[in-house]
Protein backbone atom coordinates (compact mmCIF):
# COMPACT_ATOMS: atom_id res chain seq x y z
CA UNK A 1 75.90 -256.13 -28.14
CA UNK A 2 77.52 -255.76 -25.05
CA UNK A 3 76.43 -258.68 -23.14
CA UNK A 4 77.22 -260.86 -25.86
CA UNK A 5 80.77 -260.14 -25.06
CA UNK A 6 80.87 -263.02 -22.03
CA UNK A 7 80.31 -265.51 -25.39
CA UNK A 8 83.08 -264.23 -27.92
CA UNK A 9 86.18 -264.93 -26.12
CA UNK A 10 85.18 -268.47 -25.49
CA UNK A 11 84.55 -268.40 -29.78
CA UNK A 12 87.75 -266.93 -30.47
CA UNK A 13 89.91 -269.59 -28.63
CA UNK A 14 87.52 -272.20 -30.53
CA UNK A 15 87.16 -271.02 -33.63
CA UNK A 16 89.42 -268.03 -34.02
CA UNK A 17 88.81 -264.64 -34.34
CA UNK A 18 88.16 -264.61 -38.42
CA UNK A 19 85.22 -267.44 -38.24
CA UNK A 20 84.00 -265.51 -35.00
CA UNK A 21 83.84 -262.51 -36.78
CA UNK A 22 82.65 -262.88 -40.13
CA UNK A 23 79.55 -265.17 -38.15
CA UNK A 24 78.74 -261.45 -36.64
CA UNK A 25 78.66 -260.32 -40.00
CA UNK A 26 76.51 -262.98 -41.97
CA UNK A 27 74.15 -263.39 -38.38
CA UNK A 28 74.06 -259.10 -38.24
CA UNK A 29 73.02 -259.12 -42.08
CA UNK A 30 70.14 -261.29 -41.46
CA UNK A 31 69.08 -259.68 -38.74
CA UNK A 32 68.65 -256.62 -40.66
CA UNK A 33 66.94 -258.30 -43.27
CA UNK A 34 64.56 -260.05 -40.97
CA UNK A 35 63.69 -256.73 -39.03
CA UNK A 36 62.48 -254.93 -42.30
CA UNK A 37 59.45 -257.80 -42.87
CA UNK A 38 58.44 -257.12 -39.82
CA UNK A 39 55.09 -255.54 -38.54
CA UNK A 40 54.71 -256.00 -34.84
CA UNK A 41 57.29 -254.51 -31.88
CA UNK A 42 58.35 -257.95 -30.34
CA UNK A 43 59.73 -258.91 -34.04
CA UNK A 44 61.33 -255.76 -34.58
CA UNK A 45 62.99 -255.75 -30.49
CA UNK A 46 63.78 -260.28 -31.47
CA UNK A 47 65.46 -259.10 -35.02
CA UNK A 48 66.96 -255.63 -34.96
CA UNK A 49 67.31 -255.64 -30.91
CA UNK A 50 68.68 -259.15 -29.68
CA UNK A 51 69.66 -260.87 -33.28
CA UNK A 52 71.32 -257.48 -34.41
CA UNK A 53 72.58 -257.23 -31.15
CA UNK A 54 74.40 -260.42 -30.45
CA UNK A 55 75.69 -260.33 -34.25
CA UNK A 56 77.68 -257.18 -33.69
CA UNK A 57 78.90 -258.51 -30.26
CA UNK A 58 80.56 -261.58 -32.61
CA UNK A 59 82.29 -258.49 -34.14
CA UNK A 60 83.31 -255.49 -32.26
CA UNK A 61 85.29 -257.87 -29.13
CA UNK A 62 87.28 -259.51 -31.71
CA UNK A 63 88.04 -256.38 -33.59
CA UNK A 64 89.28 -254.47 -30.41
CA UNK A 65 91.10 -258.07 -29.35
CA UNK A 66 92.82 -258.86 -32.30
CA UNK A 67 95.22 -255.49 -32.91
CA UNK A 68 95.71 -256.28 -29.05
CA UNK A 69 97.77 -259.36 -30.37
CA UNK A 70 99.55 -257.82 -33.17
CA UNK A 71 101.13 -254.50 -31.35
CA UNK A 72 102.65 -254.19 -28.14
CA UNK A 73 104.74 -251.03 -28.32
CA UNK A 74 101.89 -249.28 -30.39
CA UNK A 75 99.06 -251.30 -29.24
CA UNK A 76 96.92 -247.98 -27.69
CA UNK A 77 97.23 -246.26 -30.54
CA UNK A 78 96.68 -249.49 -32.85
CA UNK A 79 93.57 -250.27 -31.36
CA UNK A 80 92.45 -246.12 -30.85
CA UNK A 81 93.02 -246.25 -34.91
CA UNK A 82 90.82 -249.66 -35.04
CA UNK A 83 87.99 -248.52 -32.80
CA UNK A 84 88.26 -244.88 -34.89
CA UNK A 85 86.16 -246.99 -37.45
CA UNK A 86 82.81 -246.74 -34.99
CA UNK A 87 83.07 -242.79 -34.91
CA UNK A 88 83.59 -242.77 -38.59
CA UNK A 89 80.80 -245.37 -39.20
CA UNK A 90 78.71 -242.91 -36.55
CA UNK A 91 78.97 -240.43 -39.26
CA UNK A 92 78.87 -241.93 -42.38
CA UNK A 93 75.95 -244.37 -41.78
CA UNK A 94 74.00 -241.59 -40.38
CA UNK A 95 73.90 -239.70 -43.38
CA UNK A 96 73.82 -242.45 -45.82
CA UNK A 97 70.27 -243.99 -43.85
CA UNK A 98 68.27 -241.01 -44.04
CA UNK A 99 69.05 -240.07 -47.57
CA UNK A 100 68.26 -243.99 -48.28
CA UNK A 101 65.26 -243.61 -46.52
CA UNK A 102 63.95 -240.63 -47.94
CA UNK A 103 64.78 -241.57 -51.60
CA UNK A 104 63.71 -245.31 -51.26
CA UNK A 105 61.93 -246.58 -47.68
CA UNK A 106 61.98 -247.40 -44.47
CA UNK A 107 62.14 -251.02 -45.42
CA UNK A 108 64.79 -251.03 -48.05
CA UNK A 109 67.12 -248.90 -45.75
CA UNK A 110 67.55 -252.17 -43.55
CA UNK A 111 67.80 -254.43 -46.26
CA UNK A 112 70.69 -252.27 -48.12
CA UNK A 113 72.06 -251.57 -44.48
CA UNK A 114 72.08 -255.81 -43.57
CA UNK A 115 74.06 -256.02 -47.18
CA UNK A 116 76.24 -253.54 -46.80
CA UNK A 117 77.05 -254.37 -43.29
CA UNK A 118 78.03 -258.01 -44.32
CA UNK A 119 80.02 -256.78 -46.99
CA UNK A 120 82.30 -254.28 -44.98
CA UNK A 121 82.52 -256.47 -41.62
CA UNK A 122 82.77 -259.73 -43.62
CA UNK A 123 85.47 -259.13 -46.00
CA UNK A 124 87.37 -257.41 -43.57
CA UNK A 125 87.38 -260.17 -40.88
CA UNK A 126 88.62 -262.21 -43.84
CA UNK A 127 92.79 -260.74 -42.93
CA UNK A 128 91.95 -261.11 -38.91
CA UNK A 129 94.26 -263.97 -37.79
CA UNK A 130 95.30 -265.23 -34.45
CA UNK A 131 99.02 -264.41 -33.38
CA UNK A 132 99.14 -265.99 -29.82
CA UNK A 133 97.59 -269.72 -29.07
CA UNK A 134 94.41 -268.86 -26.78
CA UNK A 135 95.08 -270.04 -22.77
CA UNK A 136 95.70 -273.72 -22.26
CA UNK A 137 92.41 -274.86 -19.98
CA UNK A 138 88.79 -274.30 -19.50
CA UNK A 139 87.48 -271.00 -20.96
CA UNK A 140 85.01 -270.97 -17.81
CA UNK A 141 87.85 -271.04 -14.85
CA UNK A 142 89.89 -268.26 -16.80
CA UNK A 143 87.05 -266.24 -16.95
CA UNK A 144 86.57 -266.96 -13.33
CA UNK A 145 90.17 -266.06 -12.78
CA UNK A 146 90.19 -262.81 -14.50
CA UNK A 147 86.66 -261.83 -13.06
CA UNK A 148 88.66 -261.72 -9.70
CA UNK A 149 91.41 -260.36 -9.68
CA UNK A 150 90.54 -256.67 -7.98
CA UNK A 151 92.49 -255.04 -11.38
CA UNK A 152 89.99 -256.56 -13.59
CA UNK A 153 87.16 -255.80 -11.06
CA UNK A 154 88.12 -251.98 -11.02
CA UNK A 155 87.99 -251.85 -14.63
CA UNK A 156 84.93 -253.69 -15.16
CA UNK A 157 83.54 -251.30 -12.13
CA UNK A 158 84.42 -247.71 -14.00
CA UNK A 159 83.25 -249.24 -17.76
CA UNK A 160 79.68 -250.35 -15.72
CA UNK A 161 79.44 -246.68 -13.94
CA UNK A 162 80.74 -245.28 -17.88
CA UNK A 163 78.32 -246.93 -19.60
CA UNK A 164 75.55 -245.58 -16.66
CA UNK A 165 76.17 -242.11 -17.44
CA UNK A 166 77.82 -242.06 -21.26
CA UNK A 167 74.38 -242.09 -22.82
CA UNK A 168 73.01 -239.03 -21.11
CA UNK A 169 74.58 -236.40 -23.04
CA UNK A 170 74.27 -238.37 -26.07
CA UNK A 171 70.40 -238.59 -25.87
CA UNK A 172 69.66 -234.80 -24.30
CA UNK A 173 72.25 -232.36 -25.66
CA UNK A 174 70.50 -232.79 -29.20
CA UNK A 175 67.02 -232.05 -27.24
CA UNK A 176 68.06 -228.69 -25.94
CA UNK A 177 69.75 -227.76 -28.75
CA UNK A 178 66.93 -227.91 -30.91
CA UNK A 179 64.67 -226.17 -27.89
CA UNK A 180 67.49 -223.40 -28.02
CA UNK A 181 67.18 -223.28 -31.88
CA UNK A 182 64.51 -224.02 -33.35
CA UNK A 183 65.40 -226.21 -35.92
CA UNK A 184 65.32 -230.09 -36.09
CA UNK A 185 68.60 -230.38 -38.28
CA UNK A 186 70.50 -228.91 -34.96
CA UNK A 187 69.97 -232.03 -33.39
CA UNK A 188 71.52 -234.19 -36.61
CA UNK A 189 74.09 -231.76 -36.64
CA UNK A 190 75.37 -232.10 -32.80
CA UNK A 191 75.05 -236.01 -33.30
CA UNK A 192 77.79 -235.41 -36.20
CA UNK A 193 79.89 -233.53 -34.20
CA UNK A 194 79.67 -235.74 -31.16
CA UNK A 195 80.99 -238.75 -33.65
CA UNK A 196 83.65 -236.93 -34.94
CA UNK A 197 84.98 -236.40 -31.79
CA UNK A 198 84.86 -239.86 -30.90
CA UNK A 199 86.80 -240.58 -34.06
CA UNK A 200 89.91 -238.18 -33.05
CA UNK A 201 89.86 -239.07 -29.54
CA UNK A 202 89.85 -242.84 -30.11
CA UNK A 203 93.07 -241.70 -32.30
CA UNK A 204 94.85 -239.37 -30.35
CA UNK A 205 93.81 -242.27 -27.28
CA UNK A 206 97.75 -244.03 -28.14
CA UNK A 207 99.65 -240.82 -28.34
CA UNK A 208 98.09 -239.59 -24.96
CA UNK A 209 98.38 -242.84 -23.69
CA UNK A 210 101.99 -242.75 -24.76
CA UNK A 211 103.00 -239.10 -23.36
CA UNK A 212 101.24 -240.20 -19.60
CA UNK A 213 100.95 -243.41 -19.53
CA UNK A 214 97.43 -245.79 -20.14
CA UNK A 215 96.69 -246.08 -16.11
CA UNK A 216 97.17 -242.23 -15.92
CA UNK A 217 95.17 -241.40 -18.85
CA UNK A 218 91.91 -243.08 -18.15
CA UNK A 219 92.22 -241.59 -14.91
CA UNK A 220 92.26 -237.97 -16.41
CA UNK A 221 89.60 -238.73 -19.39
CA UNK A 222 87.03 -239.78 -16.75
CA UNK A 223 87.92 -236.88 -14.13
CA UNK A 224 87.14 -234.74 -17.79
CA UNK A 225 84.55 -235.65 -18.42
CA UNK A 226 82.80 -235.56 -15.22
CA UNK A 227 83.97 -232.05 -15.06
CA UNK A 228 82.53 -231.18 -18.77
CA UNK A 229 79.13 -232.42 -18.09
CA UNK A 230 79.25 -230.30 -14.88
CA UNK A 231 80.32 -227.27 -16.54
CA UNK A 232 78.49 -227.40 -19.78
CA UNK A 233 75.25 -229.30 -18.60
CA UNK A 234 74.50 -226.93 -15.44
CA UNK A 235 76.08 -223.82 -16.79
CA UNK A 236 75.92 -223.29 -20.37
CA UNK A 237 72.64 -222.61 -22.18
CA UNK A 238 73.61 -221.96 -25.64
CA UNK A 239 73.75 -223.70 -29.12
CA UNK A 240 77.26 -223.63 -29.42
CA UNK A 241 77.73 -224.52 -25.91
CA UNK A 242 76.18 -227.80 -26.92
CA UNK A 243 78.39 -228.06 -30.17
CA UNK A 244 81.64 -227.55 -27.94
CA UNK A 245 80.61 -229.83 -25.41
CA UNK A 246 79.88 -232.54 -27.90
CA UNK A 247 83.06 -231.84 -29.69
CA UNK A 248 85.52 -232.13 -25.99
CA UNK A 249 82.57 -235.02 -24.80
CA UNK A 250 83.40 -236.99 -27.52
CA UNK A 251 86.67 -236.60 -28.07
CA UNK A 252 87.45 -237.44 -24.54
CA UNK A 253 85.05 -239.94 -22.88
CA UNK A 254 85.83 -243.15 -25.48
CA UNK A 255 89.61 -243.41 -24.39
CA UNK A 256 88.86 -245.86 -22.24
CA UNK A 257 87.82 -248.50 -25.72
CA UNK A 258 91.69 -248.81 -26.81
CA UNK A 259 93.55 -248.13 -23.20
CA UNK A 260 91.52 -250.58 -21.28
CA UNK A 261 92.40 -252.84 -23.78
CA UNK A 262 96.10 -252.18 -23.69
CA UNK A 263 95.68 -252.83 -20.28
CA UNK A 264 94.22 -255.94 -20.13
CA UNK A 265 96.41 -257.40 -22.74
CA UNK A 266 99.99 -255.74 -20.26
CA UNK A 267 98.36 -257.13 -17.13
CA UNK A 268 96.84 -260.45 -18.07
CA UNK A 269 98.72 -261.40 -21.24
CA UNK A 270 97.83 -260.99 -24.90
CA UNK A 271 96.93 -264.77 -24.74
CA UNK A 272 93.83 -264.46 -22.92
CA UNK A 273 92.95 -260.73 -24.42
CA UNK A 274 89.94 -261.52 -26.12
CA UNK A 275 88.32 -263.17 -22.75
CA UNK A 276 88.76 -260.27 -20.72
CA UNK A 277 88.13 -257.73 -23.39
CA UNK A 278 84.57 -259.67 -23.66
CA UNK A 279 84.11 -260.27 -19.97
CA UNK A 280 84.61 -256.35 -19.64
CA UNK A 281 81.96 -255.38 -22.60
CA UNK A 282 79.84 -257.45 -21.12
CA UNK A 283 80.02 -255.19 -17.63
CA UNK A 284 79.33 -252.57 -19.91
CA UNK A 285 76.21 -254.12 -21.44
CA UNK A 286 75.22 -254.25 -17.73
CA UNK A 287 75.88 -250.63 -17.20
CA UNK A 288 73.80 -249.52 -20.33
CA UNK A 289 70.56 -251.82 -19.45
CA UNK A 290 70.56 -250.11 -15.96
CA UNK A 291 71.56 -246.85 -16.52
CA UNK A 292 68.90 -245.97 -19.36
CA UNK A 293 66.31 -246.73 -17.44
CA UNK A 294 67.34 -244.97 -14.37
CA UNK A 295 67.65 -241.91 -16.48
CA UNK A 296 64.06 -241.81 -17.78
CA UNK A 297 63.09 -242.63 -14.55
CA UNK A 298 64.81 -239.56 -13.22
CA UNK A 299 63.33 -237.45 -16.73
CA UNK A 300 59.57 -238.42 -16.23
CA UNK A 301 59.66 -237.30 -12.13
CA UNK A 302 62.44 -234.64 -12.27
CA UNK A 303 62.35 -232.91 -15.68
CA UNK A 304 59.88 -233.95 -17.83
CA UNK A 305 58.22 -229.89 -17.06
CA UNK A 306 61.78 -228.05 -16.96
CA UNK A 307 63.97 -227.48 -20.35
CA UNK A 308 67.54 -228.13 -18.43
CA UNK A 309 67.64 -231.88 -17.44
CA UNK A 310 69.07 -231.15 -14.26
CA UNK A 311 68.11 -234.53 -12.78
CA UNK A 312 69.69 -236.75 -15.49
CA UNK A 313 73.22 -234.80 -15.87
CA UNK A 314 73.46 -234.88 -12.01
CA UNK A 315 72.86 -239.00 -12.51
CA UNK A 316 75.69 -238.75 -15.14
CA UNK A 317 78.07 -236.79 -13.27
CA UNK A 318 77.40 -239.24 -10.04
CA UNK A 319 78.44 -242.10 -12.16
CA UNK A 320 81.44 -240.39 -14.31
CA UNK A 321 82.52 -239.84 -10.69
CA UNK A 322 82.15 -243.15 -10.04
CA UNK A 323 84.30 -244.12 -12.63
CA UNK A 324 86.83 -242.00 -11.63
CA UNK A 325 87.29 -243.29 -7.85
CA UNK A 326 87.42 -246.95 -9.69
CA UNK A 327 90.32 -245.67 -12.02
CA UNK A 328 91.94 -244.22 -9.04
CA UNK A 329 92.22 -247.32 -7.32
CA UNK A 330 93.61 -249.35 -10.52
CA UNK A 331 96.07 -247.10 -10.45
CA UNK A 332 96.88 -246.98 -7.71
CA UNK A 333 97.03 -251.16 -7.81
CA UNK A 334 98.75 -251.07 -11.05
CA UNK A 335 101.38 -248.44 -9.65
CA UNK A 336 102.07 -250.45 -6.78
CA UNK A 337 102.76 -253.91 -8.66
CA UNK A 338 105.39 -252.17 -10.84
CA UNK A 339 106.40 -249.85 -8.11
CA UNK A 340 105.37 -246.54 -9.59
CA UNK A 341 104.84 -243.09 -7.32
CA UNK A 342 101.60 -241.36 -8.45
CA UNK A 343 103.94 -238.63 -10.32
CA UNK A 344 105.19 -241.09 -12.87
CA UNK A 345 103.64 -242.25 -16.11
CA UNK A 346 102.11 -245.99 -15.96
């Protein structure tokens, strides 16, 4: 999904972001569909992996993109609102597949999940429509342009290192808390909360924004969140440790979706928004495909015999770290260009 970001901004200036975006939909639907006939692994990783995954690339860049155009006062809090809908989705689609599942199959789940997909993302990318005329020139030279130009590069930098660590909590707070519990519905349960989280924190992402200032608050979110995995991943051993941490993870480490975006429109110009907010998924696709690996890596030689996953939150805090130090330098750019001390909001 992510890597299919370098594509879509190149679509959007051709075709626009409706066409762009309702070709996610009909291209995610039959991926789905495709995916439940299948019986070997290499169909399922061609339909539901790559197919599914390039389909909903044609649709999440272009959603972020497009509120990008439409707001400029309000345009964190626009897009947090916009990007809410994945936290929501998180939640709601969670539920609704496993009762689908266990009242109908496996099989059927997809195929009702393909429809109902193409339904929801295709008759809402019917109202999407372009405000500002994409860049005058080749698509391949402004991406070369942006790709340069050391704000872009620190950005693209912290999302990679993000997108390195992000998935750690996500995949082994549910595992301990069903070791601490007991019970298999603990680990459904912190997922929940985690994506609820996400939901308010994409939302409260433009008022925060607004009361420090975009540079300054993906600055702070990543500093957070290193902190929290530090605190809550070395020290607590608890059940509702794990709830609280997934509650303050997940409210707090997906800021970065609407202010980097707010960013890159303020910096580089609403005209060329959906090319960088592509080229910049696409550094996050690259963070994801190394950083899962490097993880169970670090699992099967560090912790596969322990209960605490010491190995695997020290790899995420490295790399929320990471992100930090990149943020701190794009401020510190970003201050300088509009001649801003470090104690003011930008």
């Amino acid at each position: 999904m992510f890597v299919g970001g370098v594509f879509t901004g190149k679509l959007v200036d051709k075709f626009g972001f409706r066409i762009t975006c309702f070709s996610g939909s009909v291209v995610c639907c039959i991926a789905l569909i495709l995916a439940s006939f299948t019986s070997r692994v290499w169909q399922l990783v061609l339909t539901q992996g790559i197919m599914l995954g390039l389909g909903a690339s044609l649709i999440f860049s272009p959603s972020i993109s497009v509120v990008a155009q439409w707001h400029t006062k309000h345009r964190v809090l626009a897009t947090g609102i916009a990007v809410a809908g994945g936290g929501i989705g998180g939640m709601v689609f969670s539920v609704a597949t496993e009762k689908i599942i266990d009242n109908v199959s496996y099989k059927w789940s997809l195929r009702i999940l393909g429809l109902l997909l193409f339904t929801i993302s295709g008759a809402s990318s019917m109202v999407y429509k372009r405000r500002i005329a994409p860049a005058q020139g080749s698509n391949t030279r402004l991406l070369f342009t942006i790709a340069r130009d050391p704000r872009f590069i620190c950005i693209a930098l912290a999302v990679m290192f993000i997108n390195m660590g992000y998935f750690e909590p996500l995949l082994y707070v549910p595992t301990l808390a069903v070791i601490q519990s007991g019970s298999q519905s603990t680990s459904s349960n912190i997922v929940l909360v985690f994506n609820a989280g996400t939901t308010i924190g994409r939302v409260l992402s433009g008022l925060i924004s607004k009361l420090i200032g975009p540079a300054n608050t993906n600055l702070a979110s990543n500093f957070l969140c290193c902190l929290f995995v530090c605190i809550f991943m070395f020290g607590i051993n608890t059940v509702v440790g794990y709830y609280i941490f997934s509650a303050l993870f997940g409210t707090i480490s997906t800021l970065y979706l609407a202010v980097n975006t707010h960013i890159l429109a303020h910096e580089f110009g609403p005209q060329v928004v959906a090319s960088s907010v592509g080229l910049s998924m696409a550094c996050c696709g690259v963070g994801v495909l190394v950083g899962n690996p490097v993880q169970g890596v670090l699992y099967e030689t560090y912790d596969k015999t322990h209960t605490k996953f010491n190995a695997v939150s020290a790899w995420a805090v490295a790399c929320f770290a990471a992100a930090t130090a990149c943020y701190m330098v794009l401020r510190w750019l970003v201050g300088r260009k509009h001649k801003v001390s470090w104690f003011q909001k930008i």
